[in-house]
C-alpha atoms as a PDB file:
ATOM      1  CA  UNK A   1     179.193  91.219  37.636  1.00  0.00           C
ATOM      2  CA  UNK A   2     180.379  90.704  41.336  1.00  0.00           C
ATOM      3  CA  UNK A   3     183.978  90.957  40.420  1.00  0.00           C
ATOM      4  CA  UNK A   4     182.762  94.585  39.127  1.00  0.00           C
ATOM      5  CA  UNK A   5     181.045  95.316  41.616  1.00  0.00           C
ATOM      6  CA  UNK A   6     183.771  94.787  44.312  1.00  0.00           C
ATOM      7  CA  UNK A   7     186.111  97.162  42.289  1.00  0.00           C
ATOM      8  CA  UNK A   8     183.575  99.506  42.800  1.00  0.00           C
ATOM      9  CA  UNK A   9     182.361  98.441  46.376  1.00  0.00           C
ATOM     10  CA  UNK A  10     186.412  97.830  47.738  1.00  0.00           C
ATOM     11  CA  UNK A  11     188.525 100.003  45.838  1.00  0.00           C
ATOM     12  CA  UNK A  12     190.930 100.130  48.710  1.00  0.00           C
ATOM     13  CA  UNK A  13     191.541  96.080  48.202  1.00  0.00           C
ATOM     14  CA  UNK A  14     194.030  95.718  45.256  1.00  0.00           C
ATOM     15  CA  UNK A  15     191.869  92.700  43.588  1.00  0.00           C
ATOM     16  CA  UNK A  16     188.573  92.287  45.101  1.00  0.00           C
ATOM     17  CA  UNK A  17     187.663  90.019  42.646  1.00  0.00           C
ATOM     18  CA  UNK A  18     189.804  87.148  44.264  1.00  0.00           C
ATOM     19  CA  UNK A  19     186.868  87.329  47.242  1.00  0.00           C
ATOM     20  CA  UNK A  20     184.008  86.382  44.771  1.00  0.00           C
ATOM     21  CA  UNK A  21     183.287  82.925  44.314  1.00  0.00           C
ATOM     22  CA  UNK A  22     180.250  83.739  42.106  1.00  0.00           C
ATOM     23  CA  UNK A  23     181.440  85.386  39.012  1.00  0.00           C
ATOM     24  CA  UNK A  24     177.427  86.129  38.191  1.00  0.00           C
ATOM     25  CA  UNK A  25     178.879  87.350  34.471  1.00  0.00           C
ATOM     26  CA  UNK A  26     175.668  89.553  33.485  1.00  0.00           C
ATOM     27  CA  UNK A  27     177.795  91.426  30.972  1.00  0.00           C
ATOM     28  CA  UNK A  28     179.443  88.580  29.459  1.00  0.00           C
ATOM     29  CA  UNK A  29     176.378  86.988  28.582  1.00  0.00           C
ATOM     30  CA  UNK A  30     174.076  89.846  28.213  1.00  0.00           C
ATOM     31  CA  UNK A  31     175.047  89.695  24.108  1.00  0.00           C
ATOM     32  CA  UNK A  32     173.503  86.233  23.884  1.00  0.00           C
ATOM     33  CA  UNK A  33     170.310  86.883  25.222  1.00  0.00           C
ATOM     34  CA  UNK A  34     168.017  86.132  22.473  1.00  0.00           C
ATOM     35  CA  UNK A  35     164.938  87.607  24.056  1.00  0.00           C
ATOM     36  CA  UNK A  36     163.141  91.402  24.600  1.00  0.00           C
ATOM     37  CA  UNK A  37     164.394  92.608  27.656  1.00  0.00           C
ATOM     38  CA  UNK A  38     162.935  95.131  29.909  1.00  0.00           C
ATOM     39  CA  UNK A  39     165.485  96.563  31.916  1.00  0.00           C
ATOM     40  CA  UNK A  40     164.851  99.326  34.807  1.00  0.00           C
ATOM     41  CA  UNK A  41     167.961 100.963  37.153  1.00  0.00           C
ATOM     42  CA  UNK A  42     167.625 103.793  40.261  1.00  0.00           C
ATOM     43  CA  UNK A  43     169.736 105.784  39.610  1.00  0.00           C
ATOM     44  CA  UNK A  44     170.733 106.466  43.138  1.00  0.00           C
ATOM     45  CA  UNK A  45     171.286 102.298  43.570  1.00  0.00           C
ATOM     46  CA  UNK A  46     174.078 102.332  46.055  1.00  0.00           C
ATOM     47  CA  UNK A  47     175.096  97.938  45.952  1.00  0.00           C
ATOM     48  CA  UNK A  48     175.048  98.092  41.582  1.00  0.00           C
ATOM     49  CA  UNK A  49     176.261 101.599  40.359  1.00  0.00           C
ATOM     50  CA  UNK A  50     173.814 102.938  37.834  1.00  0.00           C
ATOM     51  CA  UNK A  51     177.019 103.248  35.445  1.00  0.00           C
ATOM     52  CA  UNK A  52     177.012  99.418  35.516  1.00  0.00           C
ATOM     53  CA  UNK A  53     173.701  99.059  34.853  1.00  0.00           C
ATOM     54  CA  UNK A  54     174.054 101.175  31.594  1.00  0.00           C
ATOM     55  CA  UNK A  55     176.900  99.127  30.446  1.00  0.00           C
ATOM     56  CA  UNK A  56     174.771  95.743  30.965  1.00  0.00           C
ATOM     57  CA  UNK A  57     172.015  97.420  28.777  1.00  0.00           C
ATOM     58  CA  UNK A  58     174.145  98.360  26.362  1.00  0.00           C
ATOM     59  CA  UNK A  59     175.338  95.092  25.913  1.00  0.00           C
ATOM     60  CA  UNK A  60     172.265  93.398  25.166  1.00  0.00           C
ATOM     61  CA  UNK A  61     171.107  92.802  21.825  1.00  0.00           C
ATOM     62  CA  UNK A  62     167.410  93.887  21.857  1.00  0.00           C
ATOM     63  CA  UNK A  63     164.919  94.316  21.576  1.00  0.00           C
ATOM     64  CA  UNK A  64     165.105  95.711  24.463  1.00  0.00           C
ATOM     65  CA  UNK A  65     164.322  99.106  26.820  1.00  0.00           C
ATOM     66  CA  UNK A  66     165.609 100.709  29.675  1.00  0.00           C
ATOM     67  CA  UNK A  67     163.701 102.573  32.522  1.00  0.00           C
ATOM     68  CA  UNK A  68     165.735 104.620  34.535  1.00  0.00           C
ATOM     69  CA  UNK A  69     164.317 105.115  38.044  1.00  0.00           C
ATOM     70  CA  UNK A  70     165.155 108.623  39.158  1.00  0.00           C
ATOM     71  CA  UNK A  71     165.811 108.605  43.053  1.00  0.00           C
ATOM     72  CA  UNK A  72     165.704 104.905  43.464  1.00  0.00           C
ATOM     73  CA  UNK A  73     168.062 102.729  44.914  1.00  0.00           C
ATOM     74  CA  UNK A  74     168.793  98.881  45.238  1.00  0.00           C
ATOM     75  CA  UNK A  75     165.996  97.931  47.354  1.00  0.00           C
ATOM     76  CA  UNK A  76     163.498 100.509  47.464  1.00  0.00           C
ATOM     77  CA  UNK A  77     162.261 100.770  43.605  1.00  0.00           C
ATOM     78  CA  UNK A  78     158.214  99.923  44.581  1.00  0.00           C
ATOM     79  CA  UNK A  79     158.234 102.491  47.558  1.00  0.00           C
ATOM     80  CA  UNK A  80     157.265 105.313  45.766  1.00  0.00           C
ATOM     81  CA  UNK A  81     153.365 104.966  44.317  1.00  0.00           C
ATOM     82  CA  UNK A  82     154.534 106.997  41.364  1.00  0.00           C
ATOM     83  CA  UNK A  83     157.128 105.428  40.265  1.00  0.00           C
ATOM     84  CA  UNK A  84     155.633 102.076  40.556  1.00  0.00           C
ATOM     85  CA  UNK A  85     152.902 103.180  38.631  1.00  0.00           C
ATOM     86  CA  UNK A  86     155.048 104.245  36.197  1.00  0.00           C
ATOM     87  CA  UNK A  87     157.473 101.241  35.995  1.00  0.00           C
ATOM     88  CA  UNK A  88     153.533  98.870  36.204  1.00  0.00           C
ATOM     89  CA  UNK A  89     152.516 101.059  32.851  1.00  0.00           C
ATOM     90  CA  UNK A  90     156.433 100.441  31.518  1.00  0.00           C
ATOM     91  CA  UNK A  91     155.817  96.158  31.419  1.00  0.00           C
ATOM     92  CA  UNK A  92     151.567  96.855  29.861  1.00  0.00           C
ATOM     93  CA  UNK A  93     153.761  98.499  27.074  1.00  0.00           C
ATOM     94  CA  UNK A  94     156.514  96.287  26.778  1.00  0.00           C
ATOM     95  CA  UNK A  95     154.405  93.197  27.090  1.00  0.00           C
ATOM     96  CA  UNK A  96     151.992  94.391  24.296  1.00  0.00           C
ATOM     97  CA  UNK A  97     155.007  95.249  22.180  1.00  0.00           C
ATOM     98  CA  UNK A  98     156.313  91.871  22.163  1.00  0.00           C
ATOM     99  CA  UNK A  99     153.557  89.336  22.573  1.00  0.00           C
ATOM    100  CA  UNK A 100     155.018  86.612  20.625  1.00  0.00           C
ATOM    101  CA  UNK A 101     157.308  86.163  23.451  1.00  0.00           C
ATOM    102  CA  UNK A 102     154.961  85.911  26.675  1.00  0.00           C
END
């Protein structure tokens, strides 16, 4: 969530949470997802912590999968030809395991 992520971002600010005016409550409603999720993090992302992203995929139901992206951060995930490959290959297999939703 933003309010998270400003603890993280502004720890010097005693409640950075009173600056968001978005609450964007991923975790809160992560458990009522009723849907497979595919879920992929860099685990260098420097704007979401990686830790965060953990927590959000541990809070959905499932199905679901996670894809940790070694070296990537926020905004540079399809850079790398291998790892795009590799995150490409991670939605064929997804997809074909749950057709029923598409």
């Amino acid at each position: 969530s933003i309010p998270e992520m400003g603890k993280v971002a502004m720890p010097q600010l005693i409640t950075p949470h009173w600056f968001c005016y978005s609450l964007l409550d991923n975790l809160g409603r992560a458990p009522g997802l009723k849907l497979p999720v595919l879920h992929w993090h860099g685990d260098k992302d420097e704007i979401i912590p990686f830790a965060q992203g953990e927590q959000l995929h541990a809070a959905l139901p499932g199905p679901k999968t996670f894809l940790r992206l070694e070296g990537a951060m926020h905004n540079n995930v399809w850079d790398d030809a291998d790892r795009a490959r590799r995150i490409r290959q991670a939605m064929r297999d997804f997809l074909a395991t749950h057709p029923e939703k598409r």
